[in-house]
C-alpha atoms as a PDB file:
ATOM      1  CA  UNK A   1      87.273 -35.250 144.059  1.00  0.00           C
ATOM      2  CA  UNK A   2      84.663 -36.186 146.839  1.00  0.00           C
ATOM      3  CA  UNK A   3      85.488 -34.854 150.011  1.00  0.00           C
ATOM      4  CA  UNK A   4      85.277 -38.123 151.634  1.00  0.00           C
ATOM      5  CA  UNK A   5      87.041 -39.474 149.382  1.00  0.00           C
ATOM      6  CA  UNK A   6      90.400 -40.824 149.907  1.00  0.00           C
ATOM      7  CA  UNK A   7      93.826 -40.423 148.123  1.00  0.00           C
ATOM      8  CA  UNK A   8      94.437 -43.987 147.358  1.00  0.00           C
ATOM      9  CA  UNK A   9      90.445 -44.675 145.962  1.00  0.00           C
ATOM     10  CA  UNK A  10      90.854 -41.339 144.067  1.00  0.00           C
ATOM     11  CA  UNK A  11      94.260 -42.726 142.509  1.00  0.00           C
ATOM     12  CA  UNK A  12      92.502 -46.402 141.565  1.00  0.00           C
ATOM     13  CA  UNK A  13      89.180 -44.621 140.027  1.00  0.00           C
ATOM     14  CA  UNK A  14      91.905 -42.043 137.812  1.00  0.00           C
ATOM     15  CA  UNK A  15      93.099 -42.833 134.544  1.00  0.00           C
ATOM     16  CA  UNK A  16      95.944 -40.620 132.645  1.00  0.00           C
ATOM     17  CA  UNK A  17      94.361 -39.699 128.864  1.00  0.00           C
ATOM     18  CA  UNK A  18      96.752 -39.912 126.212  1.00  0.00           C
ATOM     19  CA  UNK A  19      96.368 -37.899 123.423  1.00  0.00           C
ATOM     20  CA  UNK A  20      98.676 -39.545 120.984  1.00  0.00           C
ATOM     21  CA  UNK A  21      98.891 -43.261 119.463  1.00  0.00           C
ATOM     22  CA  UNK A  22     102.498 -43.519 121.454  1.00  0.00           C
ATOM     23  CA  UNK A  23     102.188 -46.966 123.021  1.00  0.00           C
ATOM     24  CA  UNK A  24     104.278 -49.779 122.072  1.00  0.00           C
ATOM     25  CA  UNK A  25     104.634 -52.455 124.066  1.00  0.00           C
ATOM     26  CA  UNK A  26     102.975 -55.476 123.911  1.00  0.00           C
ATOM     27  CA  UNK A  27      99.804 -56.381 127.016  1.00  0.00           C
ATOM     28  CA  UNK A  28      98.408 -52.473 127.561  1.00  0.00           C
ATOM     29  CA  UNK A  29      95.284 -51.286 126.950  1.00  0.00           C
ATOM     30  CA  UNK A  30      96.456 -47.742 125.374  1.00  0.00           C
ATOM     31  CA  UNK A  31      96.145 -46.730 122.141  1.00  0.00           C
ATOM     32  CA  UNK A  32      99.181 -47.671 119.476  1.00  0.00           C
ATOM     33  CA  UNK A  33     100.369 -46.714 116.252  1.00  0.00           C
ATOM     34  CA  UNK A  34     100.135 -50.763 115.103  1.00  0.00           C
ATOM     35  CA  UNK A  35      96.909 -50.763 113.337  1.00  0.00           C
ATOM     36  CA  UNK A  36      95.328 -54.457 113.783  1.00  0.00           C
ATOM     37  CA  UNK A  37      92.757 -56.692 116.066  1.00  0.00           C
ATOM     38  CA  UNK A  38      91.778 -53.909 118.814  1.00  0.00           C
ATOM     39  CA  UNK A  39      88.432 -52.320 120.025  1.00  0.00           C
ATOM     40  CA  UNK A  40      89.162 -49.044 118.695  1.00  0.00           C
ATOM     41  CA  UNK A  41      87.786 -48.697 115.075  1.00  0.00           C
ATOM     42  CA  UNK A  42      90.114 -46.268 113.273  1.00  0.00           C
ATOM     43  CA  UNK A  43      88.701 -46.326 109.083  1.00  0.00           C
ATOM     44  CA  UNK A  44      87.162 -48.600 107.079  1.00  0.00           C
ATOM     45  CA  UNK A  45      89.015 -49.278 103.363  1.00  0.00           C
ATOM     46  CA  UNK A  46      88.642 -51.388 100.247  1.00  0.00           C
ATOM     47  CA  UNK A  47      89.356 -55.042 100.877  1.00  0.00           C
ATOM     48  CA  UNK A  48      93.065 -56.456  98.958  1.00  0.00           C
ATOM     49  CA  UNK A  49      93.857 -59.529  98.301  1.00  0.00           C
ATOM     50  CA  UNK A  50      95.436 -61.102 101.707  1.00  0.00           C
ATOM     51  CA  UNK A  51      93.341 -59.353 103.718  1.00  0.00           C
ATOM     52  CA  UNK A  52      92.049 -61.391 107.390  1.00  0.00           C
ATOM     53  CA  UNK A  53      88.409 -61.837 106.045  1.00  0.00           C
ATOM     54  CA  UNK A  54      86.593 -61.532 109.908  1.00  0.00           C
ATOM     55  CA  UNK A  55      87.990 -57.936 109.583  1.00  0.00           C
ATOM     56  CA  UNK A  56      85.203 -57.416 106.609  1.00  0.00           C
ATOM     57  CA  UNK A  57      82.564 -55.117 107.784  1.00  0.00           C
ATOM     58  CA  UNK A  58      79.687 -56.044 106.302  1.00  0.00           C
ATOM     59  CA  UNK A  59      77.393 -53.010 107.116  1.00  0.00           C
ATOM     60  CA  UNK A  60      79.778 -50.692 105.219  1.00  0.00           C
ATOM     61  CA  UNK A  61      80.475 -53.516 102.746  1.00  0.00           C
ATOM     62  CA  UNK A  62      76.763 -53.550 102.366  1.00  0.00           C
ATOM     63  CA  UNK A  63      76.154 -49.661 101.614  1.00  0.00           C
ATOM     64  CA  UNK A  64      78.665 -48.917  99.081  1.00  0.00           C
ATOM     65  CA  UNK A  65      78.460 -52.086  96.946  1.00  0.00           C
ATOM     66  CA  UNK A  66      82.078 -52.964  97.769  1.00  0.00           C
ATOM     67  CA  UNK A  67      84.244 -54.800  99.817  1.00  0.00           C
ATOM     68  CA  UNK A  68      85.459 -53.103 102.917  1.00  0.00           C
ATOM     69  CA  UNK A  69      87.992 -54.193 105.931  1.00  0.00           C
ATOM     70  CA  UNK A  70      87.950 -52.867 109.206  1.00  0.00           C
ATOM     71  CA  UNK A  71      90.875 -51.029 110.831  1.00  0.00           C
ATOM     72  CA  UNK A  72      91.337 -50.476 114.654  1.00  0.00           C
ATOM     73  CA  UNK A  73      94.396 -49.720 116.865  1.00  0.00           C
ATOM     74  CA  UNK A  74      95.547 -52.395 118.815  1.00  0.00           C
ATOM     75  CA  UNK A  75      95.891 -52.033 122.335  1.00  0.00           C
ATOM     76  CA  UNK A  76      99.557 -51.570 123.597  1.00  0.00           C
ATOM     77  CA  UNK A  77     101.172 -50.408 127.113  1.00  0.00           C
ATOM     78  CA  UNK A  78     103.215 -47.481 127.522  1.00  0.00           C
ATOM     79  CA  UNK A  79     106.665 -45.950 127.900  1.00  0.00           C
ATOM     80  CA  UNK A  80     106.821 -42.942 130.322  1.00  0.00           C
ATOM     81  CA  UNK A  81     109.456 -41.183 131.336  1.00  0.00           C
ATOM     82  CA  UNK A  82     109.703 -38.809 134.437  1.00  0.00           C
ATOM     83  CA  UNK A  83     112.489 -35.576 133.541  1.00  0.00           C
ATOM     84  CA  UNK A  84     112.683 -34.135 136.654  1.00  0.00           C
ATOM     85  CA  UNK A  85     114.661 -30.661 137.663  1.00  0.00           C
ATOM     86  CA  UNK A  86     116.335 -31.191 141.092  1.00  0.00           C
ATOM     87  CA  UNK A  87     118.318 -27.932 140.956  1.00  0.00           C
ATOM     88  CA  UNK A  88     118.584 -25.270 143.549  1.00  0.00           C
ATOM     89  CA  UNK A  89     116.456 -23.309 142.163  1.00  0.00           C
ATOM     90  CA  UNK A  90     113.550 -26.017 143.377  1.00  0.00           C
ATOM     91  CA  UNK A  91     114.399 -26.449 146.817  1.00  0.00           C
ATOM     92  CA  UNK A  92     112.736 -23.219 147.388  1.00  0.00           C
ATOM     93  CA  UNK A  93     109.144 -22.661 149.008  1.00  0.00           C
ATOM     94  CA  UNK A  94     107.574 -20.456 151.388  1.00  0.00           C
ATOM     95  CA  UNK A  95     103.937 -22.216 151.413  1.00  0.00           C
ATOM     96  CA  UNK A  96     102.967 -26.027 152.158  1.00  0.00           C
ATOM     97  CA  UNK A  97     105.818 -26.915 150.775  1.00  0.00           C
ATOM     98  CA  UNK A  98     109.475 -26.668 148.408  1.00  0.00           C
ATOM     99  CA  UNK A  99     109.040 -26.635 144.763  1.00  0.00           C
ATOM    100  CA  UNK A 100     111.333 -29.757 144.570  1.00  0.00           C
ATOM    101  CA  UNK A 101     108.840 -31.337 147.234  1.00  0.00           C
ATOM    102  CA  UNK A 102     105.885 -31.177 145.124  1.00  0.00           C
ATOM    103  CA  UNK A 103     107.750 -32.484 142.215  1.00  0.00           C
ATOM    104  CA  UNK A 104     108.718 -35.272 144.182  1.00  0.00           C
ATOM    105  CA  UNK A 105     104.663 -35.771 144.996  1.00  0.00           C
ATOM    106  CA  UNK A 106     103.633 -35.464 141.438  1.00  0.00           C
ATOM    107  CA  UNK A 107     106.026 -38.190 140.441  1.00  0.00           C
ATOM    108  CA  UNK A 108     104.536 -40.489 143.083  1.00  0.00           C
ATOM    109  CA  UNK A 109     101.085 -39.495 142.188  1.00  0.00           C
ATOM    110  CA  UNK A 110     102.135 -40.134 138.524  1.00  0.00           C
ATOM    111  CA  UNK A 111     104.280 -42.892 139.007  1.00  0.00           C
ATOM    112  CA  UNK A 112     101.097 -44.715 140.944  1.00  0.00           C
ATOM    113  CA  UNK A 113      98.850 -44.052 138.147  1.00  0.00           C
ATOM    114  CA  UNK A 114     100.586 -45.067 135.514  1.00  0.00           C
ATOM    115  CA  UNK A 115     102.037 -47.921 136.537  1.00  0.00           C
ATOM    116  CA  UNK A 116      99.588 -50.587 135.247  1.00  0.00           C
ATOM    117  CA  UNK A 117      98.574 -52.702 132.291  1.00  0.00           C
ATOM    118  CA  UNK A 118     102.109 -52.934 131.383  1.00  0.00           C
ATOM    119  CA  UNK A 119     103.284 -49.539 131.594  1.00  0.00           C
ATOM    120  CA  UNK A 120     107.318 -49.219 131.721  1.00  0.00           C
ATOM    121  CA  UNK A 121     108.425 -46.449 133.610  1.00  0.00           C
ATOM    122  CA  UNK A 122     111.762 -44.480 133.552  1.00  0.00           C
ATOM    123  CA  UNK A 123     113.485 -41.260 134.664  1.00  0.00           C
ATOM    124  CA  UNK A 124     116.310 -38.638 133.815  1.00  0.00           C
ATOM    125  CA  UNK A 125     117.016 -36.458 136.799  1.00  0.00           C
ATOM    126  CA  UNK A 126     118.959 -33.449 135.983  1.00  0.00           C
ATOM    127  CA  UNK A 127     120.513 -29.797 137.551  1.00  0.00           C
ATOM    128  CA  UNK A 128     123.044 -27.764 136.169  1.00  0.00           C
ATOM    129  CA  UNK A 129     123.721 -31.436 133.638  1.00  0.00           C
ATOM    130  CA  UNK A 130     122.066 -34.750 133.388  1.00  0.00           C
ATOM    131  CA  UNK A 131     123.107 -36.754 136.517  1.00  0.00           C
ATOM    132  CA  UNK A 132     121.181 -39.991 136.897  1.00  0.00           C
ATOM    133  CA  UNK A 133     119.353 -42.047 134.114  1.00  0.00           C
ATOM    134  CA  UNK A 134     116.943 -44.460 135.309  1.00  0.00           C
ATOM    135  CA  UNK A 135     115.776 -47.194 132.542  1.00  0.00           C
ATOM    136  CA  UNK A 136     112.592 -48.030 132.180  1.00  0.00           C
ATOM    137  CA  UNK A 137     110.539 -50.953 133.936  1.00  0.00           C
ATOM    138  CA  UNK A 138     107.250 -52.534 134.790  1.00  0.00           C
ATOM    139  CA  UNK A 139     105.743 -53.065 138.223  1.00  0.00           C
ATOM    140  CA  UNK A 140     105.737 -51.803 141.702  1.00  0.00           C
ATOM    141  CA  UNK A 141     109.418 -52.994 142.965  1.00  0.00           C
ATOM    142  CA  UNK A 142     110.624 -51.034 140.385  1.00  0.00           C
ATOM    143  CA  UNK A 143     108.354 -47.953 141.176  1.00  0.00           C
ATOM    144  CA  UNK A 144     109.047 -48.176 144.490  1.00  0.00           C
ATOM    145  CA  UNK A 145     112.728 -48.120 143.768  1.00  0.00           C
ATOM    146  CA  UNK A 146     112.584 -45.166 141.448  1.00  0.00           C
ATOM    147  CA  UNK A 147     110.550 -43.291 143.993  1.00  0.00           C
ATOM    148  CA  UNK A 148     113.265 -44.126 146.227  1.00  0.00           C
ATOM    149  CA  UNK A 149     116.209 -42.851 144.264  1.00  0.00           C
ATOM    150  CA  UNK A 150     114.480 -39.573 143.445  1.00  0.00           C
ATOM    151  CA  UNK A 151     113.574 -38.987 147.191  1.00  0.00           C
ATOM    152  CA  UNK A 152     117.475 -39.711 147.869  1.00  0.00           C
ATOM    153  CA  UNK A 153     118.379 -37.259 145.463  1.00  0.00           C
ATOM    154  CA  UNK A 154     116.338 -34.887 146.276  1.00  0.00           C
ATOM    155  CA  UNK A 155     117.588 -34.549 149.758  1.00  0.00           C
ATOM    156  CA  UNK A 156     121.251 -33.775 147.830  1.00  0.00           C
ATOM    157  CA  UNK A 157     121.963 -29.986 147.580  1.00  0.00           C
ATOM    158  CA  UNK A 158     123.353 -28.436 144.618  1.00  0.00           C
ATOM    159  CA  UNK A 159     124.485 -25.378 142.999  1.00  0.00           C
ATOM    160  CA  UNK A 160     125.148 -24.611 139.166  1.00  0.00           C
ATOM    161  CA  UNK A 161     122.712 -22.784 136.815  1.00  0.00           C
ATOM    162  CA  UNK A 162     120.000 -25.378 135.700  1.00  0.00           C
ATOM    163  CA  UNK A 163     120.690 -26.838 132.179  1.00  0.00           C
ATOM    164  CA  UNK A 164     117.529 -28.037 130.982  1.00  0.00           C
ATOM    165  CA  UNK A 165     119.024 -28.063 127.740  1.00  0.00           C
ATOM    166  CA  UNK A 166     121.136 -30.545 127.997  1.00  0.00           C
ATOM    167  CA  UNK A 167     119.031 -32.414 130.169  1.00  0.00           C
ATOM    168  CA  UNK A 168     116.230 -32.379 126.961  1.00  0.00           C
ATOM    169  CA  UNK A 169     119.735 -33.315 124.632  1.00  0.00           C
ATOM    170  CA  UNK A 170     119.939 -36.354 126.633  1.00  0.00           C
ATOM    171  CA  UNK A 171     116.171 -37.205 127.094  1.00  0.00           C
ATOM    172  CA  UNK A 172     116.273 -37.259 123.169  1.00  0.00           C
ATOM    173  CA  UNK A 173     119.498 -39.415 122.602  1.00  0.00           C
ATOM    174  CA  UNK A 174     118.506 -42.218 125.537  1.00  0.00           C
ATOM    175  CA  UNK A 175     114.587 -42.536 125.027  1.00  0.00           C
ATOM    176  CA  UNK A 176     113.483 -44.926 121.559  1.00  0.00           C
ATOM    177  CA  UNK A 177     110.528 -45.401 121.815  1.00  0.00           C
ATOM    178  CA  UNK A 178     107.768 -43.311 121.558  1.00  0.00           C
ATOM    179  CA  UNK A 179     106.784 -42.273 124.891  1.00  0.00           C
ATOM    180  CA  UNK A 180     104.775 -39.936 127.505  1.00  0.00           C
ATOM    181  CA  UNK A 181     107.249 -37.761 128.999  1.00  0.00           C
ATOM    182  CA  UNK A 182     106.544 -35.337 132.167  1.00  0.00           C
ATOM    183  CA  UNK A 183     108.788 -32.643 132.050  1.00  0.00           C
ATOM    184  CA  UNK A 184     109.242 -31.592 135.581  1.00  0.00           C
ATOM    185  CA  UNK A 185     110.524 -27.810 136.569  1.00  0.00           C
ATOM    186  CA  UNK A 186     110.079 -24.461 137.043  1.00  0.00           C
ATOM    187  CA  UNK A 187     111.726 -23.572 134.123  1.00  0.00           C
ATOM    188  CA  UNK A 188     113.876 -21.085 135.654  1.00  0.00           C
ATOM    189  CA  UNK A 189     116.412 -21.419 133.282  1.00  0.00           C
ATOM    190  CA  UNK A 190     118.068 -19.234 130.595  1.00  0.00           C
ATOM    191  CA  UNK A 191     117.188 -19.415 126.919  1.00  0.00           C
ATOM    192  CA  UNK A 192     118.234 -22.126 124.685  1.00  0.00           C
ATOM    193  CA  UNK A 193     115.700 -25.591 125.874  1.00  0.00           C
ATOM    194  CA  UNK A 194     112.950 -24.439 123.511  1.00  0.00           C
ATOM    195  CA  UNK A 195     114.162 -26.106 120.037  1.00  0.00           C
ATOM    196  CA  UNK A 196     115.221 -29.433 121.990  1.00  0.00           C
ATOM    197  CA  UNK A 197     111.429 -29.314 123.178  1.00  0.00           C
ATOM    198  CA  UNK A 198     110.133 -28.948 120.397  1.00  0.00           C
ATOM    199  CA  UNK A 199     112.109 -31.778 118.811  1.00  0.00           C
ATOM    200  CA  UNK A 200     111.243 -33.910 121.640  1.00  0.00           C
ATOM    201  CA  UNK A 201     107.418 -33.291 121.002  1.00  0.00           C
ATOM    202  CA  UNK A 202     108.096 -34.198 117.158  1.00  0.00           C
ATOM    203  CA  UNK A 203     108.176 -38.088 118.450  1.00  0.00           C
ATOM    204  CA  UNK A 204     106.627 -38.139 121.605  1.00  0.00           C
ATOM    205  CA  UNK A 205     103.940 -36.701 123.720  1.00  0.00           C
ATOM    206  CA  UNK A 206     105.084 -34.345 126.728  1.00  0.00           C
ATOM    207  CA  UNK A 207     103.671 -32.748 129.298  1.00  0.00           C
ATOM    208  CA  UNK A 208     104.950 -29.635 131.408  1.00  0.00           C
ATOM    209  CA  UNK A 209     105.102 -29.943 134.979  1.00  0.00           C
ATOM    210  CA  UNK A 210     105.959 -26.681 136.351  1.00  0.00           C
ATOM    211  CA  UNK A 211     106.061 -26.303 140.438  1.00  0.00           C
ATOM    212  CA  UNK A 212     105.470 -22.647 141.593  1.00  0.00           C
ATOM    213  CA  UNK A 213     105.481 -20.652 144.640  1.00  0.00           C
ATOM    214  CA  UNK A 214     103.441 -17.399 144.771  1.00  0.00           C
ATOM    215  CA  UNK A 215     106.472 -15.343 146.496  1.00  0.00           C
ATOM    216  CA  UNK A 216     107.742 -15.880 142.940  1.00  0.00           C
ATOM    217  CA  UNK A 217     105.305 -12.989 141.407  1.00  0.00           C
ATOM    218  CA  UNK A 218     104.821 -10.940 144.120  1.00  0.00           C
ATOM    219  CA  UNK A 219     107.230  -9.517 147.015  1.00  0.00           C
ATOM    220  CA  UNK A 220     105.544  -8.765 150.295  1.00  0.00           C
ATOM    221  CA  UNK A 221     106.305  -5.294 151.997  1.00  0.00           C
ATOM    222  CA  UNK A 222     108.561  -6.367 154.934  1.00  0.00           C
ATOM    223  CA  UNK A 223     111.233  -3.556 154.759  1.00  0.00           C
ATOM    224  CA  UNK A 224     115.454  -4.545 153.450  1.00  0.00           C
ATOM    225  CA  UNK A 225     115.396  -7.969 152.742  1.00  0.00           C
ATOM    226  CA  UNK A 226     118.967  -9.919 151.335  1.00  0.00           C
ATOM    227  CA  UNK A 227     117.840 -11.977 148.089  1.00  0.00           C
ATOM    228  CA  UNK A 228     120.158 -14.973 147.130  1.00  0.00           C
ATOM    229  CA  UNK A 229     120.169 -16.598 144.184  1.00  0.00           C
ATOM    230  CA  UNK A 230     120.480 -20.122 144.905  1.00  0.00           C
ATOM    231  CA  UNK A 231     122.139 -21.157 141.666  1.00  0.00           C
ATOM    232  CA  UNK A 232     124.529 -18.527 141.875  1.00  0.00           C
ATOM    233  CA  UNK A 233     125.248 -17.340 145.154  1.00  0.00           C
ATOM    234  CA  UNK A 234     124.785 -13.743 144.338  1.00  0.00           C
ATOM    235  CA  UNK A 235     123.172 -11.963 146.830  1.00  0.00           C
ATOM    236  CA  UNK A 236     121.242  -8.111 146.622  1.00  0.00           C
ATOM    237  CA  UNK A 237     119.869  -6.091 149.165  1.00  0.00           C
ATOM    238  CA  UNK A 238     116.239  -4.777 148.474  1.00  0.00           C
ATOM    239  CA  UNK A 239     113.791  -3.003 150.319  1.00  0.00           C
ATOM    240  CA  UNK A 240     110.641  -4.374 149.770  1.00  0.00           C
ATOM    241  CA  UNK A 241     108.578  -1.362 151.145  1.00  0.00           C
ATOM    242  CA  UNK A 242     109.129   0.731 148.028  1.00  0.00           C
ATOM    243  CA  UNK A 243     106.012   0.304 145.944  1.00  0.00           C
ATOM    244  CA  UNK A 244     107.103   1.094 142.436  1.00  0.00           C
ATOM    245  CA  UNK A 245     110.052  -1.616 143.022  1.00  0.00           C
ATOM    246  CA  UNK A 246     107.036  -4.243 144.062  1.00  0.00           C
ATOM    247  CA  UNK A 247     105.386  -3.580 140.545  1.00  0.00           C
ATOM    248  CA  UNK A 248     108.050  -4.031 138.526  1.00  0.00           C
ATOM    249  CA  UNK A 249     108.951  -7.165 140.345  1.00  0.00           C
ATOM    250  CA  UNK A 250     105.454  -8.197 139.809  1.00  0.00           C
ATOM    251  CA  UNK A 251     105.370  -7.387 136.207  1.00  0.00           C
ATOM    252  CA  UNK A 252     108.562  -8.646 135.419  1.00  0.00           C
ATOM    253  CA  UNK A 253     107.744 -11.763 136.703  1.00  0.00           C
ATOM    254  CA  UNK A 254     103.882 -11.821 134.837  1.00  0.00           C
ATOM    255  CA  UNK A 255     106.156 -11.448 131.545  1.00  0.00           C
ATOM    256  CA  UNK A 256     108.400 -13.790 132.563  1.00  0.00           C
ATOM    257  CA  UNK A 257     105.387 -16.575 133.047  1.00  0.00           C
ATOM    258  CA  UNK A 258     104.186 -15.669 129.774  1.00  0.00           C
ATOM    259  CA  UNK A 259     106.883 -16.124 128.544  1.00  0.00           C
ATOM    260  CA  UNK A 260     107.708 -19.903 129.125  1.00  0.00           C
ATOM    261  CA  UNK A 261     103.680 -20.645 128.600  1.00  0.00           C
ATOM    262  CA  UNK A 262     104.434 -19.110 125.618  1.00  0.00           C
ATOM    263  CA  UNK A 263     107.130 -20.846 124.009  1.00  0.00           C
ATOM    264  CA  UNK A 264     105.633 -24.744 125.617  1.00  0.00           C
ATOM    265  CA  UNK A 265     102.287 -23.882 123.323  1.00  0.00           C
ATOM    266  CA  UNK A 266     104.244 -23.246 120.835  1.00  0.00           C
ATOM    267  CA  UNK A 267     106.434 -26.540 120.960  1.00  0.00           C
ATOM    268  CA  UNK A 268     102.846 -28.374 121.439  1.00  0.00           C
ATOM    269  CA  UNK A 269     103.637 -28.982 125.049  1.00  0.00           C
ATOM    270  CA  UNK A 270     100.544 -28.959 127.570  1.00  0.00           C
ATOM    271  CA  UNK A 271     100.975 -27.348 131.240  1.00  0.00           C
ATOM    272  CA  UNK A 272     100.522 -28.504 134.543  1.00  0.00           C
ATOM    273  CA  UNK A 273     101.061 -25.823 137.115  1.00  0.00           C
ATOM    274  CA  UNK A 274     101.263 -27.009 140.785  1.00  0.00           C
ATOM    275  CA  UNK A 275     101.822 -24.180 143.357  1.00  0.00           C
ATOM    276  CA  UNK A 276     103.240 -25.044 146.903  1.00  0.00           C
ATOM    277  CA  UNK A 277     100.067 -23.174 148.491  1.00  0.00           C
ATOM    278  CA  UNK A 278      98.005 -25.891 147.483  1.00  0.00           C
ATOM    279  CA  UNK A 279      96.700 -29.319 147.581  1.00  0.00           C
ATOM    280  CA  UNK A 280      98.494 -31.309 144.540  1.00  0.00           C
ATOM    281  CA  UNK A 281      94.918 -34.067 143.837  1.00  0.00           C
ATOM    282  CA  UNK A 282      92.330 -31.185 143.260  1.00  0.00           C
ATOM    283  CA  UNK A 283      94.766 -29.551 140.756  1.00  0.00           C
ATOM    284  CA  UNK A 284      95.604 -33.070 139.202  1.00  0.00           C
ATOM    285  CA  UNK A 285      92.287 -34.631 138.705  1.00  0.00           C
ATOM    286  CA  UNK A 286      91.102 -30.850 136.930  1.00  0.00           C
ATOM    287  CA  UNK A 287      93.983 -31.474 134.706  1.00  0.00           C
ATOM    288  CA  UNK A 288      92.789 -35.142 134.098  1.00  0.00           C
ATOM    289  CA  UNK A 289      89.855 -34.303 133.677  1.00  0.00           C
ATOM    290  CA  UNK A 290      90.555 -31.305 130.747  1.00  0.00           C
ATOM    291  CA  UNK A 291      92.560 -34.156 128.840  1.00  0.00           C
ATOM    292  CA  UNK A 292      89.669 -36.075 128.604  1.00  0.00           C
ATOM    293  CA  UNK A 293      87.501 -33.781 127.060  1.00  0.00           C
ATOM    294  CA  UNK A 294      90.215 -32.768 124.848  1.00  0.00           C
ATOM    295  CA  UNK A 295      90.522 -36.430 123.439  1.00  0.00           C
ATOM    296  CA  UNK A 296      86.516 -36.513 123.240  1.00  0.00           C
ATOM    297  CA  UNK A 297      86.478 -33.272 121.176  1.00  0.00           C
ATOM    298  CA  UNK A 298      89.304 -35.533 119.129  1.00  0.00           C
ATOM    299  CA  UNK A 299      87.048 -38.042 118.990  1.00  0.00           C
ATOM    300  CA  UNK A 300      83.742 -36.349 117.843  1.00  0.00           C
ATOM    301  CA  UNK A 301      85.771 -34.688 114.782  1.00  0.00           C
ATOM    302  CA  UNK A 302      87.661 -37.675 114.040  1.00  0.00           C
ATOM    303  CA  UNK A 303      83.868 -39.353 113.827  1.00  0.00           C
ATOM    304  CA  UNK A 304      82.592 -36.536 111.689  1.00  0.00           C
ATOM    305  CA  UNK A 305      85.619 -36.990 109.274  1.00  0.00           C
ATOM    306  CA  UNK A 306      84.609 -40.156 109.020  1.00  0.00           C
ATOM    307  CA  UNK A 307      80.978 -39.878 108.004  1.00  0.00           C
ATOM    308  CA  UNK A 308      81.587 -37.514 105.464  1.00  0.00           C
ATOM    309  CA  UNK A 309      84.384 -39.453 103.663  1.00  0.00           C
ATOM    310  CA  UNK A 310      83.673 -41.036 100.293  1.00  0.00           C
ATOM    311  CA  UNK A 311      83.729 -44.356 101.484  1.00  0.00           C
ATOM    312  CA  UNK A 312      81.015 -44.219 103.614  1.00  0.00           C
END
């Protein structure tokens, strides 16, 4: 990101890398699983009889003495669906900002970029259940209006223990086709969402959003301080000047980090972590930017593959 640069020029010059042949829809420029007409050349095979003969490649044909058709994916637009936590447990923040306020930015910042070409967007938002399902659209009225809705309901203030599982239960029962979903939460939840995850990642591609605060891993030393749990209620009394309690605060929360990056690698899951001490477009266009090299690497092996397979 230039420093002169602006938000809006940095959101028109960004593009979101997908990873997975997930598109669908018809009039996109993302890659598909429909194999056809496209720019992207995916393998070359023997010609059968029925076959479009402008797909013969001649170059290959010419090299191994037989006829051989041409294979790309055809371009197609995209499903994405925003899952974002709204529960108590988010409208925390001592920083910028509220957890729940930077989720409410990244889904703007997302919803902006990916609405193009096509793109259908759609949301679940979710606390202690699934309490709003937004079906998916194209263009900016409808953006605007599911920016709207999610700004309305994040103003709402709620209590419950966060159920991300069912929240994932209903993700997998409402969205058909295969889509980019942006999981969006702290994931300050009890155990139980990991096998919906990774069932969820079985058909689609999904990305963790997880909005932090840094009071979360460390406790300053400001004497007897009243903790509340704000999906509970509960309250405790500690006092924050006693050093050995400030290390195992700070350890139990290191383990408890590892713990949910943990268990999204192993469901497949990539993470974006967003913390409310800092600017959300420098963190954003470094994750970008890792996806794209990612794909490349994709790319370069996929390309070695192919050079070394009989056919060619």
């Amino acid at each position: 990101m230039w420093p002169d640069e602006t938000p809006d020029r940095l959101l028109r010059r960004l593009r979101w890398t997908v990873l997975r042949p997930i598109a669908t829809s018809l009039w996109g420029d993302e890659r598909s699983l429909y194999r056809g007409p496209g720019v992207a050349l995916t393998e070359a095979r023997l010609y059968q009889p029925g076959d479009d003969v402008r797909f013969i490649d001649w170059n290959i044909t010419a090299r191994t003495e037989q006829p051989m058709v041409r294979e790309a994916e055809m371009e197609r637009a995209l499903d994405v669906w925003l899952l974002i936590d709204l529960s108590a447990s988010m409208q925390w923040g001592t920083a910028l900002c509220l957890k729940q306020d930077r989720a409410v930015e990244f889904a703007a910042v997302a919803g902006q970029l990916l609405n193009h070409r096509g793109n259908r967007l759609g949301a679940v938002l979710f606390a202690d259940r699934p309490f709003e399902i937004i079906p998916p659209s194209a263009g900016r009225l409808h953006l605007l209006r599911l920016l709207s809705e999610v700004r309305e309901q994040s103003r709402q203030r709620r209590t419950g223990l966060t159920n991300l599982e069912a929240a994932l239960a209903q993700a997998t029962a409402v969205i058909k086709r295969r889509s980019l979903i942006l999981l969006i939460s702290d994931f300050l939840v009890s155990d139980g969402w990991q096998m919906p995850l990774s069932k969820l990642t079985i058909r689609h591609e999904v990305i963790a959003v997880r909005p932090y605060d840094p009071r979360e891993s460390a406790l300053p030393n400001v004497g007897l301080v009243t903790f509340e749990d704000p999906e509970t209620g509960e309250q405790l009394l500690v006092n924050t000047a006693d050093k050995r309690l400030r290390e195992r605060f700070q350890r139990a929360a290191q383990q408890q980090d590892e713990r949910i990056r943990s268990d999204l690698l192993k469901s497949g899951v990539d993470l974006l972590l967003l913390g409310t001490h800092e600017e959300l477009l420098p963190t954003f266009v470094r994750f970008l930017s890792t996806r794209r090299q990612k794909r490349g690497r994709r790319a370069k092996d996929y390309a070695a593959q192919m050079r070394h397979s009989p056919s060619h």
